[in-house]
Protein backbone atom coordinates (compact mmCIF):
# COMPACT_ATOMS: atom_id res chain seq x y z
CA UNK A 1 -72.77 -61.36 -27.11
CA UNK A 2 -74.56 -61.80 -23.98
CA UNK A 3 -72.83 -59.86 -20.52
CA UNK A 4 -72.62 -62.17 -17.64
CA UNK A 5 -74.57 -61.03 -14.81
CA UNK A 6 -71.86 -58.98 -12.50
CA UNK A 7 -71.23 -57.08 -15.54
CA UNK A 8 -74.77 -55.80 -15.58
CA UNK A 9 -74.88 -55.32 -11.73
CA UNK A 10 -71.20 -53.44 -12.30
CA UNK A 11 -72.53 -50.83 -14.64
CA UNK A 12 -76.19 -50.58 -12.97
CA UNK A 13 -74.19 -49.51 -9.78
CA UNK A 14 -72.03 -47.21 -11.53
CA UNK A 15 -75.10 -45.88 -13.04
CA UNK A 16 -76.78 -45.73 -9.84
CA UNK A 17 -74.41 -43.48 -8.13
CA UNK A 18 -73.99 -41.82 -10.83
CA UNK A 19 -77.60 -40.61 -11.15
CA UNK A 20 -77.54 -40.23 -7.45
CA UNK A 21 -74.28 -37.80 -6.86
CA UNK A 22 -74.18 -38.75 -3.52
CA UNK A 23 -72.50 -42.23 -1.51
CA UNK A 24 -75.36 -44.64 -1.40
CA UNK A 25 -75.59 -48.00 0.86
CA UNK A 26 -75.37 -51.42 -0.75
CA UNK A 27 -78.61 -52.68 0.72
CA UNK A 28 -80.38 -49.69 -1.14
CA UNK A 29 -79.28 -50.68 -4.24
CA UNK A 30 -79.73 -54.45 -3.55
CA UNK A 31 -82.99 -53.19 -3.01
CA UNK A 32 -83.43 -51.08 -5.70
CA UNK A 33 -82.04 -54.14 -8.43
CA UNK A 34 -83.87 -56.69 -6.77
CA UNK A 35 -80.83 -58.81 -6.64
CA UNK A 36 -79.36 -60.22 -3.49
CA UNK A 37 -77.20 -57.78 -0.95
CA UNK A 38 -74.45 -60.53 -0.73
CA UNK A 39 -74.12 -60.75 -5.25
CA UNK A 40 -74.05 -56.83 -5.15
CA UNK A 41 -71.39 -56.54 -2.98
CA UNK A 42 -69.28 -58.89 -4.57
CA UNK A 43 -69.66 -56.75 -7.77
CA UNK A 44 -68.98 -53.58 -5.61
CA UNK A 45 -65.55 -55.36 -4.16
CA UNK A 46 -64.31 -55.91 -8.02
CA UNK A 47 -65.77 -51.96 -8.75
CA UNK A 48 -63.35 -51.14 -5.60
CA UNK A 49 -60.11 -52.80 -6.63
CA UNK A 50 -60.44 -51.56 -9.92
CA UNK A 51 -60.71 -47.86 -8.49
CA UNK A 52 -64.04 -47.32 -9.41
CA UNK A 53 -65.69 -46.80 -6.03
CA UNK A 54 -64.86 -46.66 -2.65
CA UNK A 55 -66.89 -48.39 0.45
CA UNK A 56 -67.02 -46.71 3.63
CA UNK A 57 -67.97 -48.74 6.55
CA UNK A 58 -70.50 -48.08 9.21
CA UNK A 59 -73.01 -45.53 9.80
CA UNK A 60 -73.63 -43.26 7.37
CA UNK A 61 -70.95 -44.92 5.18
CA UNK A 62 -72.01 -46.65 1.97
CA UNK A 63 -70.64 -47.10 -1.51
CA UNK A 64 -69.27 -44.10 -3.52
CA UNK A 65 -68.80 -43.20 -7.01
CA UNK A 66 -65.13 -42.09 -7.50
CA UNK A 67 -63.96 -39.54 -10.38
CA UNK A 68 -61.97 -42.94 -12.07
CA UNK A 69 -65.29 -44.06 -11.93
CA UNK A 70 -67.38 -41.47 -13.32
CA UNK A 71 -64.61 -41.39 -16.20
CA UNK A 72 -64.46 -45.02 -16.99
CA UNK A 73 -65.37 -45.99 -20.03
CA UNK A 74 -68.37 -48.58 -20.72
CA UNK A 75 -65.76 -50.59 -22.42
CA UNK A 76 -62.82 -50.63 -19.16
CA UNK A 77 -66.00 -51.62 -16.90
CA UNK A 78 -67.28 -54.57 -19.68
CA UNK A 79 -63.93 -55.66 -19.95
CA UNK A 80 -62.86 -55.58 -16.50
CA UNK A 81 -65.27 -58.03 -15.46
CA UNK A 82 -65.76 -60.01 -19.29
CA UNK A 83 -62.08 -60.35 -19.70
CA UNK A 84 -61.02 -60.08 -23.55
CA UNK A 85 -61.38 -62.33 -26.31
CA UNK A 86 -63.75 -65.24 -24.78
CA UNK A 87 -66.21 -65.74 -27.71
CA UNK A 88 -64.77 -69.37 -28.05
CA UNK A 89 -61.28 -70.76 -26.93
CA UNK A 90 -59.83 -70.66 -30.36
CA UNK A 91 -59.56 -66.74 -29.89
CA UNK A 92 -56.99 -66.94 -27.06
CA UNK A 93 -55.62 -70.61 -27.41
CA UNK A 94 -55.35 -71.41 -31.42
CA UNK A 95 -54.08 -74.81 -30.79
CA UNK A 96 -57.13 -75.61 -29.17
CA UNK A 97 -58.72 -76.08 -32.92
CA UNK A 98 -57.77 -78.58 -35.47
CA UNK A 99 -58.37 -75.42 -38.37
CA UNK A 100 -55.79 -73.06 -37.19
CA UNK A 101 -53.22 -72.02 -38.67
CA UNK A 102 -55.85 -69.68 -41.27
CA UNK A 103 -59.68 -70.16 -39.77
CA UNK A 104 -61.46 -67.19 -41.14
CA UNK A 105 -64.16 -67.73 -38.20
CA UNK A 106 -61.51 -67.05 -35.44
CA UNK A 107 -60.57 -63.87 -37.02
CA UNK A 108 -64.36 -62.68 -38.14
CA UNK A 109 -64.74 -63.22 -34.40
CA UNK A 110 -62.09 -61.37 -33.03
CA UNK A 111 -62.85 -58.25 -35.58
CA UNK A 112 -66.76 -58.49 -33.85
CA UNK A 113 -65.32 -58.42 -30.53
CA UNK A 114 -63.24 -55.78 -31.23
CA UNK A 115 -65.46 -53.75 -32.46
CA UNK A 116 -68.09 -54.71 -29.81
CA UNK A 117 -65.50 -53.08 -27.51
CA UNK A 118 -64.86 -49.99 -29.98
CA UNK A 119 -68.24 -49.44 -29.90
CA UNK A 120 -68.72 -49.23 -26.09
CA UNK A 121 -64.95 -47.17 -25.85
CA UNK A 122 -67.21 -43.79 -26.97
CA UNK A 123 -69.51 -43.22 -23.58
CA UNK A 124 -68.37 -42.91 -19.95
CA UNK A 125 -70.06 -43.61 -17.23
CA UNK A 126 -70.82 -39.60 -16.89
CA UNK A 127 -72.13 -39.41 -20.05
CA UNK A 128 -74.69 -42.06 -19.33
CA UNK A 129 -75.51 -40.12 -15.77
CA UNK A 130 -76.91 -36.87 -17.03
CA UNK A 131 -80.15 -35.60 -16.34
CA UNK A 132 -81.30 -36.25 -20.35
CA UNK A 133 -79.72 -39.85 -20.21
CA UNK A 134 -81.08 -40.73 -16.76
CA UNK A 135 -84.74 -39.78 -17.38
CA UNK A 136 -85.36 -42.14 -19.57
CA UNK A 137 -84.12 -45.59 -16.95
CA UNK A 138 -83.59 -44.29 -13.73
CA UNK A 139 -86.81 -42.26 -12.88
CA UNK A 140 -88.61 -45.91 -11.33
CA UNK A 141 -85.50 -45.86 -8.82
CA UNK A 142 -85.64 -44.82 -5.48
CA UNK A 143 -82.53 -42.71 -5.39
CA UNK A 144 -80.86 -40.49 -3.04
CA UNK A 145 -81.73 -36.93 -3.75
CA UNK A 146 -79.03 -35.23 -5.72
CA UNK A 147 -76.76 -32.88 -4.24
């Protein structure tokens, strides 16, 4: 299964902020990605309305990690912006395929997705922010010091 491209952004800035504990500006982490200020903040409006973060305006405002956020698991944020069951049409719309009623393939690929999902239910976005997890990818970022 391949992620389409806000999903990565998504969980990179939840990871981000994470990492960081403190608010962080959208340009920094633009920056920081090496993606396009206007793409990440697109991804950060989505990360808003689903009560992840919160945006603060002006000065000294920026993007911050909220406790729904920090709680989420990797598998709300995937499927938030992946949707469910997309692998092929068949999985949502079975009259879309001339073998339904009883294709084996459509369920074998619901099961996968379903456990792709299971498998990413077990970790939070905290539990991918500590200090042990965060050495490892996040030490090349220029992040906010911690507070």
């Amino acid at each position: 299964m391949r992620l389409k491209l806000q999903t990565d952004f998504a969980l990179r800035v939840l990871l981000y902020l994470g990492y960081a504990g403190t608010p962080a500006p959208a340009e920094a982490m633009a920056r920081a990605f090496g993606i396009s200020r206007e793409h990440l903040v697109k991804v950060v409006q989505e990360l808003a309305r689903a009560g992840f973060v919160r945006t603060r305006p002006g000065r000294g405002g920026g993007v911050e990690l909220l406790p729904a956020g920090r709680a989420a698991r990797v598998a709300d944020v995937v499927a938030r912006f992946e949707g469910r069951q997309q692998v092929l049409p068949c999985v949502l719309q079975p009259d879309t395929c001339v073998l339904e009623p009883g294709c084996d393939l459509r369920r074998l690929l619901m099961s996968a997705e379903s456990a792709f999902y299971d498998a990413l239910s077990g970790t939070t976005v905290a539990d991918l922010c500590t200090p042990r997890a965060a050495r490892g990818g996040l030490r090349h970022l220029k992040l906010p010091a911690r507070t």
